[in-house]
Protein backbone atom coordinates (compact mmCIF):
# COMPACT_ATOMS: atom_id res chain seq x y z
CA UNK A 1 9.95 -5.70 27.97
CA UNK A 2 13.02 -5.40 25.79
CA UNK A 3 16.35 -5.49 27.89
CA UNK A 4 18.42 -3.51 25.41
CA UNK A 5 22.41 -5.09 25.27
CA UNK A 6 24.95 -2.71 23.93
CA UNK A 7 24.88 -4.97 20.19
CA UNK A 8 21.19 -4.38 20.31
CA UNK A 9 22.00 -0.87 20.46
CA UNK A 10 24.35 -0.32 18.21
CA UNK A 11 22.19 -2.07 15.40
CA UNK A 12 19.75 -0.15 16.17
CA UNK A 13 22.53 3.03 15.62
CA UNK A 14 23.62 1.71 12.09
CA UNK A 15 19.92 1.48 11.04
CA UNK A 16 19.69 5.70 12.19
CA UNK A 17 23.56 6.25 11.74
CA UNK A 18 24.44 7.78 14.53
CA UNK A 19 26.11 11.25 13.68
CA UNK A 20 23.60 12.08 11.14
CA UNK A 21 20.44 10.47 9.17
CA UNK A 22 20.50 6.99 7.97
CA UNK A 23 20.05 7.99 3.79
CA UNK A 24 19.64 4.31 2.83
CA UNK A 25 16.21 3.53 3.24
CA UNK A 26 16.48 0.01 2.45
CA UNK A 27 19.82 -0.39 4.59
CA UNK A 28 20.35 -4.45 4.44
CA UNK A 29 21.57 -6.57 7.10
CA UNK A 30 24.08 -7.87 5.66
CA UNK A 31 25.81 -4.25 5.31
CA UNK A 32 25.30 -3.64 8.90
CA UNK A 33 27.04 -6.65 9.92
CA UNK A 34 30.10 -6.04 8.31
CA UNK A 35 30.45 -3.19 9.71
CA UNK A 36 29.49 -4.07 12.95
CA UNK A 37 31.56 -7.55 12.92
CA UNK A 38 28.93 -9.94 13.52
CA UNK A 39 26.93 -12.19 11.05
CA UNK A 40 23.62 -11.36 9.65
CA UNK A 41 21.59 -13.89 10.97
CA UNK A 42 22.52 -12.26 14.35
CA UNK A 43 21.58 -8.94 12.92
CA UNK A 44 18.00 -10.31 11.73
CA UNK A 45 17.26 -12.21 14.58
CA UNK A 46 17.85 -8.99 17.18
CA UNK A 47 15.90 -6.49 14.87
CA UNK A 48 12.95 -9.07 14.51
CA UNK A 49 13.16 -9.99 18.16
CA UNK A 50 12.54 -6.06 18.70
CA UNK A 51 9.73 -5.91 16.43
CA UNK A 52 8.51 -9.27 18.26
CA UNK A 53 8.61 -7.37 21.53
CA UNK A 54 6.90 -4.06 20.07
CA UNK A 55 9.99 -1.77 21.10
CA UNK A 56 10.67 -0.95 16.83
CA UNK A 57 7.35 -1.63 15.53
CA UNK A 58 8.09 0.39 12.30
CA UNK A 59 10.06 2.87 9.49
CA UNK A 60 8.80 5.01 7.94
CA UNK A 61 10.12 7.07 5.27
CA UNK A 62 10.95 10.81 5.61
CA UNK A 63 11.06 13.27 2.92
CA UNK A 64 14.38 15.38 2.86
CA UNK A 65 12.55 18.64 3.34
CA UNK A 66 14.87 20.47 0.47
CA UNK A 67 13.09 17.76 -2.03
CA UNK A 68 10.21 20.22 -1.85
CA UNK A 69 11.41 23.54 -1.43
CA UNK A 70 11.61 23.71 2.34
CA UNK A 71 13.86 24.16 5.37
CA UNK A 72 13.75 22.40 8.49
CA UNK A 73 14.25 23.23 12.20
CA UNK A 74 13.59 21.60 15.96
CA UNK A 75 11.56 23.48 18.22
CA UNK A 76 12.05 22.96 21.87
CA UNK A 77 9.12 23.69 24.52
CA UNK A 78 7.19 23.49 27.98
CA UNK A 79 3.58 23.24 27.69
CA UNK A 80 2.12 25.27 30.61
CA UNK A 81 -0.58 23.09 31.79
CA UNK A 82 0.80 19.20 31.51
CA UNK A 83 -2.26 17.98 32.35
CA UNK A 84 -3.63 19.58 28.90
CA UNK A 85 -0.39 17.81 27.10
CA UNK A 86 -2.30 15.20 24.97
CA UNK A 87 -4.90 17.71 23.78
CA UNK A 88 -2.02 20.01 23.19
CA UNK A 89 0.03 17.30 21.16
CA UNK A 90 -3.47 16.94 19.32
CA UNK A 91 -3.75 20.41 18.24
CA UNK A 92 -0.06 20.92 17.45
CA UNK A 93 -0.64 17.92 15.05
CA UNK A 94 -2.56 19.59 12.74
CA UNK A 95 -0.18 22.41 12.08
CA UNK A 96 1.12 22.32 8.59
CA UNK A 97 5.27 21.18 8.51
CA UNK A 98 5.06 19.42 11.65
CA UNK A 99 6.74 15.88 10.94
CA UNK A 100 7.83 14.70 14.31
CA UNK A 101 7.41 14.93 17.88
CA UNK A 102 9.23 14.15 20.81
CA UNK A 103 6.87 14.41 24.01
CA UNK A 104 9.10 13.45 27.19
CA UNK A 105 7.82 13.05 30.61
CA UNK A 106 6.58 15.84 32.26
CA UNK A 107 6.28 19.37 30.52
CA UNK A 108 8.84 19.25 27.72
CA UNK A 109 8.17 18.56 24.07
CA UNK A 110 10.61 18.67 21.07
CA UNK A 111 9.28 19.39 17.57
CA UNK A 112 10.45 18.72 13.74
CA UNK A 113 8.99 21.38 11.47
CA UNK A 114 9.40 21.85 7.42
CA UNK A 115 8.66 25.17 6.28
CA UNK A 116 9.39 27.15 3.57
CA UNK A 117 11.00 30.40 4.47
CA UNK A 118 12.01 32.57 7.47
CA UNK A 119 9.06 34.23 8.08
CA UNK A 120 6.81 31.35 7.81
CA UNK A 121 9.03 29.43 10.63
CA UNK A 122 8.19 32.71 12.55
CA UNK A 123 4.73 32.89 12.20
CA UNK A 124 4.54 28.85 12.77
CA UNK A 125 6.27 29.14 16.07
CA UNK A 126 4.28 31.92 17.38
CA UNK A 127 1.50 29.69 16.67
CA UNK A 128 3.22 26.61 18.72
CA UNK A 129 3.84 29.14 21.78
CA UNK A 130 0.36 30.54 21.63
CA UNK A 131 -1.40 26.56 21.17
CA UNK A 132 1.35 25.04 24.35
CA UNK A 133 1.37 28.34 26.12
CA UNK A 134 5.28 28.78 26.09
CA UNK A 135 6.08 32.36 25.86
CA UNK A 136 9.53 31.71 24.38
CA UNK A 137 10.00 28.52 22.46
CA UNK A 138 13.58 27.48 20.96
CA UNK A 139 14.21 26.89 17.66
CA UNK A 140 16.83 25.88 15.75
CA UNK A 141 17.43 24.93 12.05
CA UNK A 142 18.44 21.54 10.77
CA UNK A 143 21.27 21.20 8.44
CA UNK A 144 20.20 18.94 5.22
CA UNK A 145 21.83 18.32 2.30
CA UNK A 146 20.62 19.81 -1.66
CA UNK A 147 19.27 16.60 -3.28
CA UNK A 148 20.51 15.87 -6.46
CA UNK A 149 17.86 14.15 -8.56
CA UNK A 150 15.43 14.95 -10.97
CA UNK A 151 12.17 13.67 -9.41
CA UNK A 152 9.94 11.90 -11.78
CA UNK A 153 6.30 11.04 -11.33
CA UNK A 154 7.36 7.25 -10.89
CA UNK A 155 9.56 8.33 -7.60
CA UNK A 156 7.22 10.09 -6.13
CA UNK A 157 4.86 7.31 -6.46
CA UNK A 158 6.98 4.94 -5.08
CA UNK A 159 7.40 7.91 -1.97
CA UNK A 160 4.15 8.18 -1.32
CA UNK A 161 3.53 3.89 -1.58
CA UNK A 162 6.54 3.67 1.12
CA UNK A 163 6.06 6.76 3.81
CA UNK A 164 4.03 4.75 6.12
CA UNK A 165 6.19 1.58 5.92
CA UNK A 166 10.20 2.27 4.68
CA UNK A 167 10.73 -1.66 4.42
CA UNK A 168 7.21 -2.22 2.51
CA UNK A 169 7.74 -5.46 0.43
CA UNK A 170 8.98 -4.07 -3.19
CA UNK A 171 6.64 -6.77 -4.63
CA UNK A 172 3.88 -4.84 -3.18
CA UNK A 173 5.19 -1.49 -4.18
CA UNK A 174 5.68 -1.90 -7.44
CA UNK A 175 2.37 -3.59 -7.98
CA UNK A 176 0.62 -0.93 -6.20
CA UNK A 177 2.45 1.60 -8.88
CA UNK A 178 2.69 -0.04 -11.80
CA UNK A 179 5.90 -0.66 -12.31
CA UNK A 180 8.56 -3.81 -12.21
CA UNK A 181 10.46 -4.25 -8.91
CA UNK A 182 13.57 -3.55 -10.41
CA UNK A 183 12.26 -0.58 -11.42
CA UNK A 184 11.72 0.43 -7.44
CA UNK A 185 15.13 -1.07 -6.92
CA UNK A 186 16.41 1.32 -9.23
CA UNK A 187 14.75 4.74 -8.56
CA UNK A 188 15.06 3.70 -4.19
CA UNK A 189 19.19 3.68 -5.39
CA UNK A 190 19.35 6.64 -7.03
CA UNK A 191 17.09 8.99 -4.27
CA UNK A 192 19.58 6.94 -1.72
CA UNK A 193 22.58 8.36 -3.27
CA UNK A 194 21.17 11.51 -4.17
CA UNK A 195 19.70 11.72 -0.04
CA UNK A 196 16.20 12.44 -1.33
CA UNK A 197 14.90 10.27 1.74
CA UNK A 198 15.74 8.88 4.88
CA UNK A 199 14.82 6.35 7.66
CA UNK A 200 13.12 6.93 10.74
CA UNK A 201 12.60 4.54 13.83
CA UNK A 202 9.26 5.01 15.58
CA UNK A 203 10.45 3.14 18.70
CA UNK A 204 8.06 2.17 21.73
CA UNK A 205 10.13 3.47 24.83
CA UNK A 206 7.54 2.05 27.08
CA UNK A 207 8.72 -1.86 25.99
CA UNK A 208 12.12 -1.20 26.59
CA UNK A 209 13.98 -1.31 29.92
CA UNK A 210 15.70 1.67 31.22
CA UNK A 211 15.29 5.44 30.23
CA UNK A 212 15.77 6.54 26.78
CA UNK A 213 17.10 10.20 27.66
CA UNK A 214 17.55 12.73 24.51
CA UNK A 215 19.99 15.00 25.54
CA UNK A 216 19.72 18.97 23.71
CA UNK A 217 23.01 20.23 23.90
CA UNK A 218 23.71 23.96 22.85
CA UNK A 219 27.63 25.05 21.61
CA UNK A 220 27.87 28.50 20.23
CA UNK A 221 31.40 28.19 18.91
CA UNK A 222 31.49 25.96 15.40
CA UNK A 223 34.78 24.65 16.21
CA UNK A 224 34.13 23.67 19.54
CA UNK A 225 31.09 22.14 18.62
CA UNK A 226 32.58 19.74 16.13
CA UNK A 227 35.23 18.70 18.78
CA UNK A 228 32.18 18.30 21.30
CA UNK A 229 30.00 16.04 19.10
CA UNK A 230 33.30 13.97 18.16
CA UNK A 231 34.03 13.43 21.91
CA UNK A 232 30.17 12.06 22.92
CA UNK A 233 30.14 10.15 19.44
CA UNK A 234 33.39 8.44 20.26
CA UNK A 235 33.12 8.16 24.07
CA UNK A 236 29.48 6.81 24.81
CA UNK A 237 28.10 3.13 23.09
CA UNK A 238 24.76 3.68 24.10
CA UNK A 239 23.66 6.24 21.59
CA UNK A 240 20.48 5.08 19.59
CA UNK A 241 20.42 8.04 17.24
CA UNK A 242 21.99 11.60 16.81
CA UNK A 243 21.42 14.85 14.93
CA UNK A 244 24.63 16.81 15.17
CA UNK A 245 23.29 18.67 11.64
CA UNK A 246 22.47 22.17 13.20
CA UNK A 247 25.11 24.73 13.71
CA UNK A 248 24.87 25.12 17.27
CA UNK A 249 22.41 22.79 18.57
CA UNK A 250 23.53 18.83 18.81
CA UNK A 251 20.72 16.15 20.03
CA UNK A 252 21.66 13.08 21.83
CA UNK A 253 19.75 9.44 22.23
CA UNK A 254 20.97 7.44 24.75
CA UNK A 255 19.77 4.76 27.02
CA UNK A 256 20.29 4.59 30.27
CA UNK A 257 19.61 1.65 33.02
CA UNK A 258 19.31 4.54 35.54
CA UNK A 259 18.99 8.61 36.39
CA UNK A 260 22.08 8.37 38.14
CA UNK A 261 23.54 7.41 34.78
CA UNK A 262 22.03 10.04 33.01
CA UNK A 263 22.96 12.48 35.19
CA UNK A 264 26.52 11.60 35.03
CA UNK A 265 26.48 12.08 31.78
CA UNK A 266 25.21 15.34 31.77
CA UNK A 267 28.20 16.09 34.13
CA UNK A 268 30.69 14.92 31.34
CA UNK A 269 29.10 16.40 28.37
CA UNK A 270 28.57 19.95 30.70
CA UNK A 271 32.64 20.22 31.35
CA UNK A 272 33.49 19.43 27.52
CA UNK A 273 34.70 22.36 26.03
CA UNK A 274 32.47 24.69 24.26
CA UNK A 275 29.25 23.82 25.91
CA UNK A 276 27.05 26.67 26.92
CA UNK A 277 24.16 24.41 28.14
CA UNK A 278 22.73 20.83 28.61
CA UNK A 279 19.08 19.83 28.85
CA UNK A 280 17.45 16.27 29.63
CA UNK A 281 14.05 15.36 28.75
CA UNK A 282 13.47 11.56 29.05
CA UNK A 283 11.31 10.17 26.46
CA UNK A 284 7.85 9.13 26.52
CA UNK A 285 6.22 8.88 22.68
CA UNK A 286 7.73 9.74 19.28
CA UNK A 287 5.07 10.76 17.20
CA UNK A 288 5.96 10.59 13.17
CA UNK A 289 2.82 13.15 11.43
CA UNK A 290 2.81 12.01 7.94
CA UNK A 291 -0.23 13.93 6.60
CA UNK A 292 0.94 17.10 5.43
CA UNK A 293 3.75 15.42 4.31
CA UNK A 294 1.43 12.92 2.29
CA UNK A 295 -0.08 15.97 1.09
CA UNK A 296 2.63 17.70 -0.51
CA UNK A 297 4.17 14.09 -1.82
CA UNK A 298 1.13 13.89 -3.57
CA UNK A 299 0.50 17.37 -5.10
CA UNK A 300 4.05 17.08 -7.22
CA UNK A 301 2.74 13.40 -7.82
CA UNK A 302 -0.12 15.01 -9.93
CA UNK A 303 1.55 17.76 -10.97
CA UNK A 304 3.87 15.45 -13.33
């Protein structure tokens, strides 16, 4: 069991960066503790301890879903029969776009879908409601950033060598490709600073102690909103990760030793300002899908 400290936390923050994605793939651990203030043996030693412990097995790499022509939103659900929630998740799987999903205890689920225009994300959520049997599922789309790279057969090579593992040894990516390490070095830099790809956790919430609580919080008003995320962003240390991307939609997670702790917070966050609504699902799995994504990584591999 991993007893998470507030350091441990906010490592694991810089890794996701906490108001938005973490762009830097390869994000050293040096960098983090500068800006945390600690050295980066201590920084090594807690992330490897994790992995020791099985609470952040892995990172994969995620595809910035404007790299190929897509949009992205979160859709928020209640299957209707929980005991049919793993064959559910099963099915929902195999739907093209699907990249991520967030199954919490009991009936809720949260899903990451790609898709490539408006009536597409229609027809895919009707699809969702009619497989989980929720009549009115909630979606909302993701903010994410034009990419600003030519993308060469070489990157998406290297894409495709690093999606199941973010921190795969360069050695072994660039031998698997073809090309020189600095050569990775180089082209992992530039899709970096262009935000091509990003980093995401797959942490085991069943090794660590306490409830890891993701917390959907719904502002109509833009202004308000920005003031709202600022005030949870600033005021809470135990944030693991955040997506504050969408226009009215900000998700929250946060670890908690207790419900009366996360219930209290829903308290605070519900009197802020600007909040219409609050909702708590407390996680159980995050599932990364990878195969459509493999998919269309590899079709614009071949294509060039």
């Amino acid at each position: 069991m991993h007893y998470a400290d507030d350091l441990d936390v906010r490592i694991i923050r810089e890794m996701g960066n906490a108001d938005s994605l973490q762009w830097n793939v390869r994000e050293t651990y040096s960098s983090i503790a500068g800006r945390l203030g600690v050295d980066e043996e201590t920084v090594r030693r807690r992330l490897k301890r994790a992995e020791r412990l099985g609470s952040l097995p892995s990172w994969k790499m995620m595809v910035n879903p404007r790299l190929i022509g897509c949009g992205a939103a979160n859709i928020q659900l209640e299957v209707r029969d929980e005991k049919r929630k793993s064959e559910i998740i099963s099915e929902l799987r195999k739907i093209d776009g699907i990249v991520k999903i967030l199954d919490f205890r009991g009936w809720k689920l949260l899903l990451t879908l790609y898709f490539q225009d408006d009536d597409l994300l229609k027809t895919k959520k009707d699809k969702i409601g009619s497989i989980s049997g929720c009549t009115e599922p909630i979606a909302w789309e993701l903010g994410f950033p034009e990419p600003r790279i030519h993308m060469k057969m070489t990157d998406w090579k290297i894409i495709s060598s690093m999606l199941d593992d973010a921190r795969r040894s360069l050695k072994d990516v660039s031998e698997s490709i073809g090309v020189s390490v600095r050569t990775v070095e180089r082209k992992l830099n530039e899709m970096s600073e262009s935000r091509a790809v990003y980093l995401q956790g797959t942490p085991n919430f069943s090794k660590f102690a306490g409830l890891s609580c993701v917390f959907i919080v719904f502002c109509p008003d833009k202004m308000k909103k920005l003031a709202v995320d600022r005030a949870i962003l600033s005021k809470v240390k135990r944030i693991e990760l955040a997506n504050t991307s969408s226009k009215q939609y900000s998700t929250f997670v946060t670890l908690f030793d207790n419900l009366a702790e996360s219930d209290d917070f829903i308290d605070w966050i519900s009197g802020l300002d600007g909040v219409n609504s609050v909702s708590m699902g407390i996680m159980r799995e995050l599932l990364v899908v990878q195969k459509w994504l493999q998919k269309e990584v590899t079709k614009r591999q071949l294509k060039r």
